[in-house]
C-alpha atoms as a PDB file:
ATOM      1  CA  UNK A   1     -22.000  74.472 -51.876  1.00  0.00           C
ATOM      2  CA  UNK A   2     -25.442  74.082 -51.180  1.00  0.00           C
ATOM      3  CA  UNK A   3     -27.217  70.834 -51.049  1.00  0.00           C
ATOM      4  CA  UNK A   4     -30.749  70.652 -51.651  1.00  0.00           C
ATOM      5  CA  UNK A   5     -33.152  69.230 -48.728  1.00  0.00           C
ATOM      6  CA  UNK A   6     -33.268  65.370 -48.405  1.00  0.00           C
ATOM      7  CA  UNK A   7     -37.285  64.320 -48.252  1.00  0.00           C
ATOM      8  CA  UNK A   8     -38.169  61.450 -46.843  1.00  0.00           C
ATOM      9  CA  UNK A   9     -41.341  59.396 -47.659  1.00  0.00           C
ATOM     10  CA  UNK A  10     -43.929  59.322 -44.764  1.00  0.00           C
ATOM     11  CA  UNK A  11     -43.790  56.400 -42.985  1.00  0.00           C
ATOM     12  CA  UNK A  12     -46.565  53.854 -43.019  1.00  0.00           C
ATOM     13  CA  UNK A  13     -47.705  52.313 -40.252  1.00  0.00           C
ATOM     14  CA  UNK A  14     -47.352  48.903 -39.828  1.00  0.00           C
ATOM     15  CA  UNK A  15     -50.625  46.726 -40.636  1.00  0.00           C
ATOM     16  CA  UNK A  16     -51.836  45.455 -37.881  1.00  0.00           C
ATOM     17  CA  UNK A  17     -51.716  41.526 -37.736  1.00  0.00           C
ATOM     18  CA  UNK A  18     -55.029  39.832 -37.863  1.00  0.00           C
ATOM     19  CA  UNK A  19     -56.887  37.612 -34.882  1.00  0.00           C
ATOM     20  CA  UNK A  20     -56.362  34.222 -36.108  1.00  0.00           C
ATOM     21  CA  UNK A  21     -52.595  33.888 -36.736  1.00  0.00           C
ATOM     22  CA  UNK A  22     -51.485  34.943 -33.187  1.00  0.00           C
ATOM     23  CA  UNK A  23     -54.159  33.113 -31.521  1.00  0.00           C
ATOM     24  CA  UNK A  24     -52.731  29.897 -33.207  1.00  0.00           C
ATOM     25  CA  UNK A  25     -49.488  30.523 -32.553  1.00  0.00           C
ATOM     26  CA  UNK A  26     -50.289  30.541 -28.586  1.00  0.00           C
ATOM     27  CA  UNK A  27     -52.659  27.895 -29.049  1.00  0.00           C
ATOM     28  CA  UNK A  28     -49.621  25.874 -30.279  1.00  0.00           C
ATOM     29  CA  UNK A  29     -47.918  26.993 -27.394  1.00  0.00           C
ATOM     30  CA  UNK A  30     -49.954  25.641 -25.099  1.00  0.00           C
ATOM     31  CA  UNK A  31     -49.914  22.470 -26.672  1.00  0.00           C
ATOM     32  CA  UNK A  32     -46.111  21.884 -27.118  1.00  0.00           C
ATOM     33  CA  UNK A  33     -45.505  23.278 -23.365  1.00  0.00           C
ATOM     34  CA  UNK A  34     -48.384  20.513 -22.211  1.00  0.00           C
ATOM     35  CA  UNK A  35     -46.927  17.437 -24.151  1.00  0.00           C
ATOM     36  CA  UNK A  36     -43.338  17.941 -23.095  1.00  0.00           C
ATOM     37  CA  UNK A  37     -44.457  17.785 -18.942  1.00  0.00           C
ATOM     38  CA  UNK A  38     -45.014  14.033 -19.725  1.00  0.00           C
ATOM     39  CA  UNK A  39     -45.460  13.803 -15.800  1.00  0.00           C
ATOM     40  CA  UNK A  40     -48.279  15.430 -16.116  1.00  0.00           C
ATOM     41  CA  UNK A  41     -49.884  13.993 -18.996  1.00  0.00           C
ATOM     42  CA  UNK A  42     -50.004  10.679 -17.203  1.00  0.00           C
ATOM     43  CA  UNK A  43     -51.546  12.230 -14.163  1.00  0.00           C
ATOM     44  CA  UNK A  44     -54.217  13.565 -15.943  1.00  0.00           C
ATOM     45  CA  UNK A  45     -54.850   9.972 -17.562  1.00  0.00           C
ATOM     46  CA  UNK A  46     -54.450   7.972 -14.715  1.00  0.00           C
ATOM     47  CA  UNK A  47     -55.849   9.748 -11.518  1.00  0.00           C
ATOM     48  CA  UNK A  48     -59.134   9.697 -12.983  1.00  0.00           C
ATOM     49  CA  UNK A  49     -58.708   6.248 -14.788  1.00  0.00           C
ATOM     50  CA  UNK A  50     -57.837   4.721 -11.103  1.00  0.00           C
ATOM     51  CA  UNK A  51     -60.679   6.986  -9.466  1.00  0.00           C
ATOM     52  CA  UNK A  52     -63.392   5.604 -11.755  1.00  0.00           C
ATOM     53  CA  UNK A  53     -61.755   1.553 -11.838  1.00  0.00           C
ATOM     54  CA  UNK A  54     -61.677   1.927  -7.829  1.00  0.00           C
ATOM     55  CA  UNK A  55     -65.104   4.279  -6.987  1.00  0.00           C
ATOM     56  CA  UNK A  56     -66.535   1.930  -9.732  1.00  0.00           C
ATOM     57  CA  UNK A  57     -65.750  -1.441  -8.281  1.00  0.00           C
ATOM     58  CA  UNK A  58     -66.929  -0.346  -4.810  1.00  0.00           C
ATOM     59  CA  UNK A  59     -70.000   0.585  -5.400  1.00  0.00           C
ATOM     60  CA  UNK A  60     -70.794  -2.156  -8.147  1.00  0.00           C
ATOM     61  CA  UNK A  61     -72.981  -4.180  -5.747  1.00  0.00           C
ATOM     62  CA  UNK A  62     -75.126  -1.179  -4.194  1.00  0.00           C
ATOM     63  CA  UNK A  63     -75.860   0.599  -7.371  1.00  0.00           C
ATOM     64  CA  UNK A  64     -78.092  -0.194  -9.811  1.00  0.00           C
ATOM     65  CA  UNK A  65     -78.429   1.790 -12.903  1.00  0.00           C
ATOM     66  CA  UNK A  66     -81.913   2.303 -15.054  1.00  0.00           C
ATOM     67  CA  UNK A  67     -82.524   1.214 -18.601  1.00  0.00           C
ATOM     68  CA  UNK A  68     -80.356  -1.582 -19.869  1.00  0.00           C
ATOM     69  CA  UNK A  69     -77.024   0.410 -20.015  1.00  0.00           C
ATOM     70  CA  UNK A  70     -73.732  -1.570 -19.142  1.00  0.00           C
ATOM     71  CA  UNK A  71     -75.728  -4.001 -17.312  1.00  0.00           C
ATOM     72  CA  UNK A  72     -76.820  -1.557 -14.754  1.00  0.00           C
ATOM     73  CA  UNK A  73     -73.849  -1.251 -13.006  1.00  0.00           C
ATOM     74  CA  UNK A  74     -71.869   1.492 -11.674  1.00  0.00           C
ATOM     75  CA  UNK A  75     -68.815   1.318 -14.145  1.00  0.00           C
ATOM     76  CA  UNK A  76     -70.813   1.913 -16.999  1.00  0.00           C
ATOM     77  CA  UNK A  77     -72.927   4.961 -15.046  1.00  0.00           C
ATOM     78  CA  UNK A  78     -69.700   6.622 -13.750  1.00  0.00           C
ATOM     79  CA  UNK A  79     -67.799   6.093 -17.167  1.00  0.00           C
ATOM     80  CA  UNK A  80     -69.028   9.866 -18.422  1.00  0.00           C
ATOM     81  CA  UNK A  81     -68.309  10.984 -15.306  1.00  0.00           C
ATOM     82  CA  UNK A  82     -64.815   9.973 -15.644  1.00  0.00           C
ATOM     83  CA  UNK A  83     -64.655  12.106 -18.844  1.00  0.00           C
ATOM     84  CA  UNK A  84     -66.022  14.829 -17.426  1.00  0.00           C
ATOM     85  CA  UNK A  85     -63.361  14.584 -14.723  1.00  0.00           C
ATOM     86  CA  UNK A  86     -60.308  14.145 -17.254  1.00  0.00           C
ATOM     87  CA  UNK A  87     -61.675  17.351 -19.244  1.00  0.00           C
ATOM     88  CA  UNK A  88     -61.854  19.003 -15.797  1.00  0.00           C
ATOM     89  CA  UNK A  89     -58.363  18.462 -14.916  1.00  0.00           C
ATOM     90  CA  UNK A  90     -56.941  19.049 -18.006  1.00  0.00           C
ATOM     91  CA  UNK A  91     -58.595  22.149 -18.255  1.00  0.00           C
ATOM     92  CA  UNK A  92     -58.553  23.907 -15.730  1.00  0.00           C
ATOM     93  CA  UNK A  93     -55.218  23.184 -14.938  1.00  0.00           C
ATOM     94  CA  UNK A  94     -53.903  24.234 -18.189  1.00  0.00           C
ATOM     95  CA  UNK A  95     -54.789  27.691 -17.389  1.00  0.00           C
ATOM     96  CA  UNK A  96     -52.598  27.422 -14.817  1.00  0.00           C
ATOM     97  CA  UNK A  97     -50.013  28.434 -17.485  1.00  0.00           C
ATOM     98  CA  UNK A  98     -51.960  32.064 -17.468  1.00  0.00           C
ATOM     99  CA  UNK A  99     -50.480  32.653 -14.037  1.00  0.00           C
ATOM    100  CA  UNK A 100     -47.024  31.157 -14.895  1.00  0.00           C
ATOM    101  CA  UNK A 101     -46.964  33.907 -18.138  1.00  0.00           C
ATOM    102  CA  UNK A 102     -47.792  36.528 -16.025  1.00  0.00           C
ATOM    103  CA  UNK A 103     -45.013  35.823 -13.457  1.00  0.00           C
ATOM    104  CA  UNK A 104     -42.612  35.198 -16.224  1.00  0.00           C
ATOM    105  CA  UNK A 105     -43.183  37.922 -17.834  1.00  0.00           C
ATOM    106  CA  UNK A 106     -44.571  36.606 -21.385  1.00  0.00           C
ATOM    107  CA  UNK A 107     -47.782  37.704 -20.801  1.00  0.00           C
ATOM    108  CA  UNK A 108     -47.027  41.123 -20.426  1.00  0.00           C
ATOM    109  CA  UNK A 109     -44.669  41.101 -23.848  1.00  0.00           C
ATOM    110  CA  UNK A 110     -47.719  39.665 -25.407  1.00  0.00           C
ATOM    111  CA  UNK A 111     -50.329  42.353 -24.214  1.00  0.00           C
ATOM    112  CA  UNK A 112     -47.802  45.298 -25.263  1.00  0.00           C
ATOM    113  CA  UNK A 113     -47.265  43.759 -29.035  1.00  0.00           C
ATOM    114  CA  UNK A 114     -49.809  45.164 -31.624  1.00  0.00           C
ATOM    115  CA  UNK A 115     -52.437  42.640 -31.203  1.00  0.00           C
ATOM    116  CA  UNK A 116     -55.802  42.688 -29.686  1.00  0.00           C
ATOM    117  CA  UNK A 117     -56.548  41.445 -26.016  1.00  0.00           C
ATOM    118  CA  UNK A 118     -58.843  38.925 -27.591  1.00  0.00           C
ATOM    119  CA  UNK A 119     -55.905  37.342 -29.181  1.00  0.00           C
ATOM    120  CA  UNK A 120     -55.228  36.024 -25.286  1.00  0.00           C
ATOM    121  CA  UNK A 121     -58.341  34.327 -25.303  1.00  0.00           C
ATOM    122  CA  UNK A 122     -58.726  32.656 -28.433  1.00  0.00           C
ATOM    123  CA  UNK A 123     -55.263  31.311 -28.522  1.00  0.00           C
ATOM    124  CA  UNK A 124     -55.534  30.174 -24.569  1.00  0.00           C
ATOM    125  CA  UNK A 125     -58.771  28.866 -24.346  1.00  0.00           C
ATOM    126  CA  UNK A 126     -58.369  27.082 -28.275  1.00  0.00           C
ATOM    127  CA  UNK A 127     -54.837  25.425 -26.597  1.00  0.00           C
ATOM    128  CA  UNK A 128     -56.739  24.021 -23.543  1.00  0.00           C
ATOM    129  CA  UNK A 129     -59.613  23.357 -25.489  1.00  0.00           C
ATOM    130  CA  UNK A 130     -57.496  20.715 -27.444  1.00  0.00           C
ATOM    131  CA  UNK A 131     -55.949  19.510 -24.833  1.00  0.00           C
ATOM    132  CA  UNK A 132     -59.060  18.420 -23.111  1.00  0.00           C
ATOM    133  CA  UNK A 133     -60.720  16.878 -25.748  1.00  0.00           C
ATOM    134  CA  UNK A 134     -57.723  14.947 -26.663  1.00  0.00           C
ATOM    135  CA  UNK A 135     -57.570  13.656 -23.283  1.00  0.00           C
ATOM    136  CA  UNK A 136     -61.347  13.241 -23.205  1.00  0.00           C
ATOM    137  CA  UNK A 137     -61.859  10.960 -26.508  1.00  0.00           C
ATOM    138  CA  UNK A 138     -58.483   9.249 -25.933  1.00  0.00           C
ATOM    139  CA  UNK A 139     -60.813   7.906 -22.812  1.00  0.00           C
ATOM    140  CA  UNK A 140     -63.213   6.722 -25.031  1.00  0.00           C
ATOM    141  CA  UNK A 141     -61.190   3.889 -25.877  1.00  0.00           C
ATOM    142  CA  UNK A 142     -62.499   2.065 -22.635  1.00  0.00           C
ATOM    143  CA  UNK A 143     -66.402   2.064 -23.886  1.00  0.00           C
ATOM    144  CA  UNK A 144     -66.369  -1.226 -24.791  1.00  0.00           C
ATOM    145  CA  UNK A 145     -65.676  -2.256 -21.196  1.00  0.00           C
ATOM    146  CA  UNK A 146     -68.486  -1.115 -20.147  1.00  0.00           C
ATOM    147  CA  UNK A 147     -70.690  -2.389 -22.555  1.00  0.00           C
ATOM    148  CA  UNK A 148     -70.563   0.688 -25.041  1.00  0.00           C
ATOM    149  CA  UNK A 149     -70.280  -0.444 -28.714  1.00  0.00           C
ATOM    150  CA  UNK A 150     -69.791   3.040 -30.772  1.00  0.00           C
ATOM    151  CA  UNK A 151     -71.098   3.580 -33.749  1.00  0.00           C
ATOM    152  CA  UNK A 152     -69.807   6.940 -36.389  1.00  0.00           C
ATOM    153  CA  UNK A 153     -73.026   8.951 -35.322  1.00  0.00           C
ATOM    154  CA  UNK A 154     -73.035   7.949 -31.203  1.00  0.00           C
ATOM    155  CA  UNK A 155     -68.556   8.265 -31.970  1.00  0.00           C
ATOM    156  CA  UNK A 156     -69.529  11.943 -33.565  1.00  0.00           C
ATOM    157  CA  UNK A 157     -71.871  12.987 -31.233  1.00  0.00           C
ATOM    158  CA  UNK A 158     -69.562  11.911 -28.088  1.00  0.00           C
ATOM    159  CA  UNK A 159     -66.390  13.852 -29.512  1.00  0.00           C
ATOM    160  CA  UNK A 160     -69.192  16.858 -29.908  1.00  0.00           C
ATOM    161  CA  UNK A 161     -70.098  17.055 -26.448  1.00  0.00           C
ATOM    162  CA  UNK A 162     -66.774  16.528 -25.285  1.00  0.00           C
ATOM    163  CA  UNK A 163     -65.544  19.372 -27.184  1.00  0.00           C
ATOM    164  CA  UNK A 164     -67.973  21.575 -25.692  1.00  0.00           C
ATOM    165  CA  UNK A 165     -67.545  20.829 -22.284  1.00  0.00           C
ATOM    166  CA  UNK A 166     -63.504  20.911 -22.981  1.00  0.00           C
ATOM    167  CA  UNK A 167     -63.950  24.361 -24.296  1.00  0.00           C
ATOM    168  CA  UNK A 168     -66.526  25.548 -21.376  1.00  0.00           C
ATOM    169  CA  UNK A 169     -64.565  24.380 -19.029  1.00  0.00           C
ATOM    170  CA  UNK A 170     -61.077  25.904 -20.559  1.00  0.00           C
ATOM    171  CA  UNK A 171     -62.507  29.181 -21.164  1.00  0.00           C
ATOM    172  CA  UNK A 172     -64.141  29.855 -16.780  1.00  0.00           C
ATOM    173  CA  UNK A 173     -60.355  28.127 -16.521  1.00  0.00           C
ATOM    174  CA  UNK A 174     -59.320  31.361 -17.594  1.00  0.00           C
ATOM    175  CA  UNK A 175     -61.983  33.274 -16.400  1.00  0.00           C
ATOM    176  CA  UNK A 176     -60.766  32.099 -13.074  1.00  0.00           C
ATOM    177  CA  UNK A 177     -57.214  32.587 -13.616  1.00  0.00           C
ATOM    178  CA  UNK A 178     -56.903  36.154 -15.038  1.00  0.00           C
ATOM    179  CA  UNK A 179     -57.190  38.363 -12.028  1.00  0.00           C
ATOM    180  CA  UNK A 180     -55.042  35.943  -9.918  1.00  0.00           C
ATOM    181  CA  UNK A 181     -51.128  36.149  -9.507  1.00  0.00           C
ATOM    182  CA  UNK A 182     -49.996  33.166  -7.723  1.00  0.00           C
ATOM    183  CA  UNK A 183     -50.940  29.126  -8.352  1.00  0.00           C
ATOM    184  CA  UNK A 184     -52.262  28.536  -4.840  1.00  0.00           C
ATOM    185  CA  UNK A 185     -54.916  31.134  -5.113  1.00  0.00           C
ATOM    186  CA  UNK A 186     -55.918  28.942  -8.031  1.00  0.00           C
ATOM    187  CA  UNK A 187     -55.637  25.573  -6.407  1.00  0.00           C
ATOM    188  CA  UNK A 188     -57.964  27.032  -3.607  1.00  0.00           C
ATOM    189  CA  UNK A 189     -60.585  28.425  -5.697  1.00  0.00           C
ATOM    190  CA  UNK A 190     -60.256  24.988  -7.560  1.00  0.00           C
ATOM    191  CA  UNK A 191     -61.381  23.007  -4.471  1.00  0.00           C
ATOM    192  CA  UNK A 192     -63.599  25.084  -3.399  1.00  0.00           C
ATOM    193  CA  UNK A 193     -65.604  25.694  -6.745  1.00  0.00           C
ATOM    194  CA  UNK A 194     -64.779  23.652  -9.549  1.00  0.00           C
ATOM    195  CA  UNK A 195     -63.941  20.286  -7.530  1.00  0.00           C
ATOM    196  CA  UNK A 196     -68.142  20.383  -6.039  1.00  0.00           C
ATOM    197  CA  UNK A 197     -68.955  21.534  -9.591  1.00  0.00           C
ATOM    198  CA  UNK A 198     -67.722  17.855 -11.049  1.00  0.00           C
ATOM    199  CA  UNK A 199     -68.969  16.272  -7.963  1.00  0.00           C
ATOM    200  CA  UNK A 200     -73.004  17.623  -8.460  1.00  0.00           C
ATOM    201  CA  UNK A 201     -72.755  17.280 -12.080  1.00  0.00           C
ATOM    202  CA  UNK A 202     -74.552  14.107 -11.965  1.00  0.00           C
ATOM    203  CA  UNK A 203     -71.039  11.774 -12.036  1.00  0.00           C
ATOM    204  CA  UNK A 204     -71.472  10.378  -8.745  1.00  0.00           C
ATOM    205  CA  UNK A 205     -75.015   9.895  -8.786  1.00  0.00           C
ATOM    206  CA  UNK A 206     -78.206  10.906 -10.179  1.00  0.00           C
ATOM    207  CA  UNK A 207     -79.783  14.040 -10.326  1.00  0.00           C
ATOM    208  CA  UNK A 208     -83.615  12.143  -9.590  1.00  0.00           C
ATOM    209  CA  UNK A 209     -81.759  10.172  -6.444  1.00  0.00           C
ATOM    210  CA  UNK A 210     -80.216  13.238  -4.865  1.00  0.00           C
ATOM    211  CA  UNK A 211     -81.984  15.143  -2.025  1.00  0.00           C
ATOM    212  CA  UNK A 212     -84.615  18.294  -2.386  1.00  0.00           C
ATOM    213  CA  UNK A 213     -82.030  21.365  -2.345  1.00  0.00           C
ATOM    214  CA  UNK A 214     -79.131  19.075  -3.919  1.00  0.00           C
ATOM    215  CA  UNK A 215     -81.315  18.082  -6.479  1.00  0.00           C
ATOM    216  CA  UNK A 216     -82.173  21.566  -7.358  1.00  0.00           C
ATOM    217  CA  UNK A 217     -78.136  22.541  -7.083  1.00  0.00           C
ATOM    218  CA  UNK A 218     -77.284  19.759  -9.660  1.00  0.00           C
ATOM    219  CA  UNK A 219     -79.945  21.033 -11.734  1.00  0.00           C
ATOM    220  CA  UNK A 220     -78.547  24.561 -11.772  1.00  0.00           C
ATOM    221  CA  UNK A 221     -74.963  23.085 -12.256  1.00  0.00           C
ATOM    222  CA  UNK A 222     -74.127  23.889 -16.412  1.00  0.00           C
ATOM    223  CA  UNK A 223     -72.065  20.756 -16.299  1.00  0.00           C
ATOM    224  CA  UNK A 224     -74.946  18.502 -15.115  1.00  0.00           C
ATOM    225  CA  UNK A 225     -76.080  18.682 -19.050  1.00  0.00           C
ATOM    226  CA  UNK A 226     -73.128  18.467 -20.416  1.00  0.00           C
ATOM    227  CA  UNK A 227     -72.735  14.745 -18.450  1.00  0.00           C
ATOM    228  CA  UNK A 228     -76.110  13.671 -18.886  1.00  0.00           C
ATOM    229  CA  UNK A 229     -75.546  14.847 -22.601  1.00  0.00           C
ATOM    230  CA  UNK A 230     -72.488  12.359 -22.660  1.00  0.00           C
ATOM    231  CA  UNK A 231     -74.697   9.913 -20.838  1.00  0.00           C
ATOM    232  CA  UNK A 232     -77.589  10.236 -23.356  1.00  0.00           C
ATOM    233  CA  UNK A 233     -75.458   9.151 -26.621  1.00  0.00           C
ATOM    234  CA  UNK A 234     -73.048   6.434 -24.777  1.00  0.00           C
ATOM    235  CA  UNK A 235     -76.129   4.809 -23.000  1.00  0.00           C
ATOM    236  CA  UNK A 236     -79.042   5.265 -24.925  1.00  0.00           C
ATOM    237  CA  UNK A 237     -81.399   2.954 -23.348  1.00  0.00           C
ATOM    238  CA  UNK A 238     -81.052   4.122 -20.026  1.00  0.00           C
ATOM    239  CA  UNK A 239     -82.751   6.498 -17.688  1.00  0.00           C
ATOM    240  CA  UNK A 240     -81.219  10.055 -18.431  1.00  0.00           C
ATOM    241  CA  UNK A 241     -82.209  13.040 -16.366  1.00  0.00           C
ATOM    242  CA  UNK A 242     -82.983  15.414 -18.913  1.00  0.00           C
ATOM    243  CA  UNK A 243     -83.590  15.386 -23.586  1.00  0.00           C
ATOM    244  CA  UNK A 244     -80.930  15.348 -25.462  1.00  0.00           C
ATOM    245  CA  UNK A 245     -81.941  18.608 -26.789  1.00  0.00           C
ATOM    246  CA  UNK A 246     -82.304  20.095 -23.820  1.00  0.00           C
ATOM    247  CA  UNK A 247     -78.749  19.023 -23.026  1.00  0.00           C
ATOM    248  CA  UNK A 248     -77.646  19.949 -25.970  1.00  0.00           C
ATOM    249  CA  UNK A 249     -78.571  23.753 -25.428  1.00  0.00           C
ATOM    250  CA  UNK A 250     -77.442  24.411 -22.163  1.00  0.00           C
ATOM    251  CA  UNK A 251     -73.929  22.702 -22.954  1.00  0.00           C
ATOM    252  CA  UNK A 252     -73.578  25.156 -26.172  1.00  0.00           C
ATOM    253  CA  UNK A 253     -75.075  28.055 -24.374  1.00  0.00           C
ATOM    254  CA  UNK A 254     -72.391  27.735 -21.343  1.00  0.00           C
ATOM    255  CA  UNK A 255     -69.661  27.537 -24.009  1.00  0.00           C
ATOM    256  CA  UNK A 256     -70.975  30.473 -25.216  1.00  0.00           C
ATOM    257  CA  UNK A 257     -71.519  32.398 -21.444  1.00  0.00           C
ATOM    258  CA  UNK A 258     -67.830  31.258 -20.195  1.00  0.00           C
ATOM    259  CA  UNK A 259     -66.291  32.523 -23.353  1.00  0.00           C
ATOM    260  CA  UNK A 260     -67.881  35.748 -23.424  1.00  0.00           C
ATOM    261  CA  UNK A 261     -67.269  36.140 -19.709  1.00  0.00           C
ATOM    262  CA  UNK A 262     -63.476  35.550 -20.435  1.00  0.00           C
ATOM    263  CA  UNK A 263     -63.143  38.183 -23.345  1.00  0.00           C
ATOM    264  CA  UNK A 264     -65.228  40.856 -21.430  1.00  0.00           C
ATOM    265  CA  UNK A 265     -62.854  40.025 -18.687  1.00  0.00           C
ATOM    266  CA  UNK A 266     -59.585  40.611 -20.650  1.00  0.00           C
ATOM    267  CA  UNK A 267     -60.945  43.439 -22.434  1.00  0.00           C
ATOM    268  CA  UNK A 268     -61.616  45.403 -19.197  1.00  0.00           C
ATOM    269  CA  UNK A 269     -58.529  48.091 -19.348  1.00  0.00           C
ATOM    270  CA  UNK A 270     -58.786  48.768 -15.900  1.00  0.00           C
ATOM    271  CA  UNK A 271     -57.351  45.210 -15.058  1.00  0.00           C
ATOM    272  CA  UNK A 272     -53.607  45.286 -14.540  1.00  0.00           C
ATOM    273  CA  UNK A 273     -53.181  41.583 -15.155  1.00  0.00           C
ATOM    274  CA  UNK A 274     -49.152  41.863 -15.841  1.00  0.00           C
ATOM    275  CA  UNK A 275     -48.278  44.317 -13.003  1.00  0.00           C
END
């Protein structure tokens, strides 16, 4: 008996699953994994709350502030700085998780599945983007202590900025963390670059008090607009360093540099980020 030849339809390949789904799912991810540490969402809160209440209070009587903002005194100049701070923390340490995926082994499942690299990105830098800002306009809360009373543009503008320098921040987070393989590597490039970044980003003091060549540091120092940006729509009677516009620009065009630094970073094949 003979049987005739069994044909079998060519098989199509699977379509290829877009950006934007897989970058939300790991942008949820990062979310979930940060609100269930709930020992670490109050140190992110607190440390800098009790930084800026004590560093506030002590220098209250030697600082005086320009303009009419918060009564001139220190609290009310270091407030954005205590933003900038709680973004900073949240941050960069969220990408922390980069390192933990890699050592666990979810990063490399993601980077074979049929995605693109980019997907790693989005969805990471998105996650600790939202984290940050969360953290950051939660903060807000405390403006009227200071003397702050927010209206829906200065509210608008403040939760603009803050998203900015969340996502800036988040994405050289990752920047930082792609090529390393263990968390202490992290913590000392942390101290050694991103702690003095914070510090000469016009929190502590002004850009127009500081010294020749720190003067000219804190003017080079992205961040330094981003604060005085802050600064600009919380206190806007007092003595900023720089426009609005001005910091504005350099706050969007960071985003922008830090984010495309990231992708070309993740998108260079001869990185073995998972080995």
């Amino acid at each position: 008996m003979v049987t005739a030849p069994i044909y079998s339809a060519p098989r199509r390949p699977l379509p290829r699953p877009g950006i934007l789904i897989p970058s939300l799912s790991l942008c949820q991810r990062e979310i979930v994994r940060f609100y269930r540490q709930r020992a670490r969402v109050v140190g992110v809160i607190v440390s800098p709350l009790i930084f800026w209440v004590l560093l506030g209070s002590g220098f209250a009587r030697s600082f005086k502030m320009g303009g009419n903002a918060a009564g001139g005194q220190y609290l009310g100049y270091f407030f954005p700085g205590a933003i900038a701070m709680i973004i900073l923390f949240t941050a960069i340490f969220s990408m922390m998780s980069l390192i933990q995926d890699r050592n666990e082994g979810f990063l490399l499942s993601v980077l074979s599945a049929p995605v693109s690299r980019s997907v790693i990105v989005l969805g990471k830098v998105l996650g600790g983007t939202i984290l940050a800002a969360v953290q950051g306009i939660f903060f807000l809360v405390l403006a009227p202590f200071v003397g702050v009373h927010l209206t829906f543009g200065s509210t608008a503008l403040s939760i603009l900025i803050i998203t900015l320098i969340s996502f800036s921040l988040t994405a050289l987070g990752f920047a930082i963390a792609w090529p390393l393989d263990s968390p202490q590597a992290f913590h000392a490039i942390v101290n050694i670059l991103l702690l003095p970044l914070w510090m000469l980003s016009g929190s502590l003091f002004p850009v127009t008090g500081a010294s020749g060549w720190l003067g000219f540091c804190m003017k080079l120092n992205p961040l330094t607009y981003g604060v005085d940006a802050l600064r600009n729509v919380l206190f806007p009677a007092a003595e900023t360093s720089f426009p609005f516009s001005i910091n504005l620009a350099v706050t969007a065009g960071f985003c922008l540099l830090t984010f495309v630094a990231s992708w070309a970073i993740v998108n260079r094949r001869s990185q073995k980020p998972a080995a």
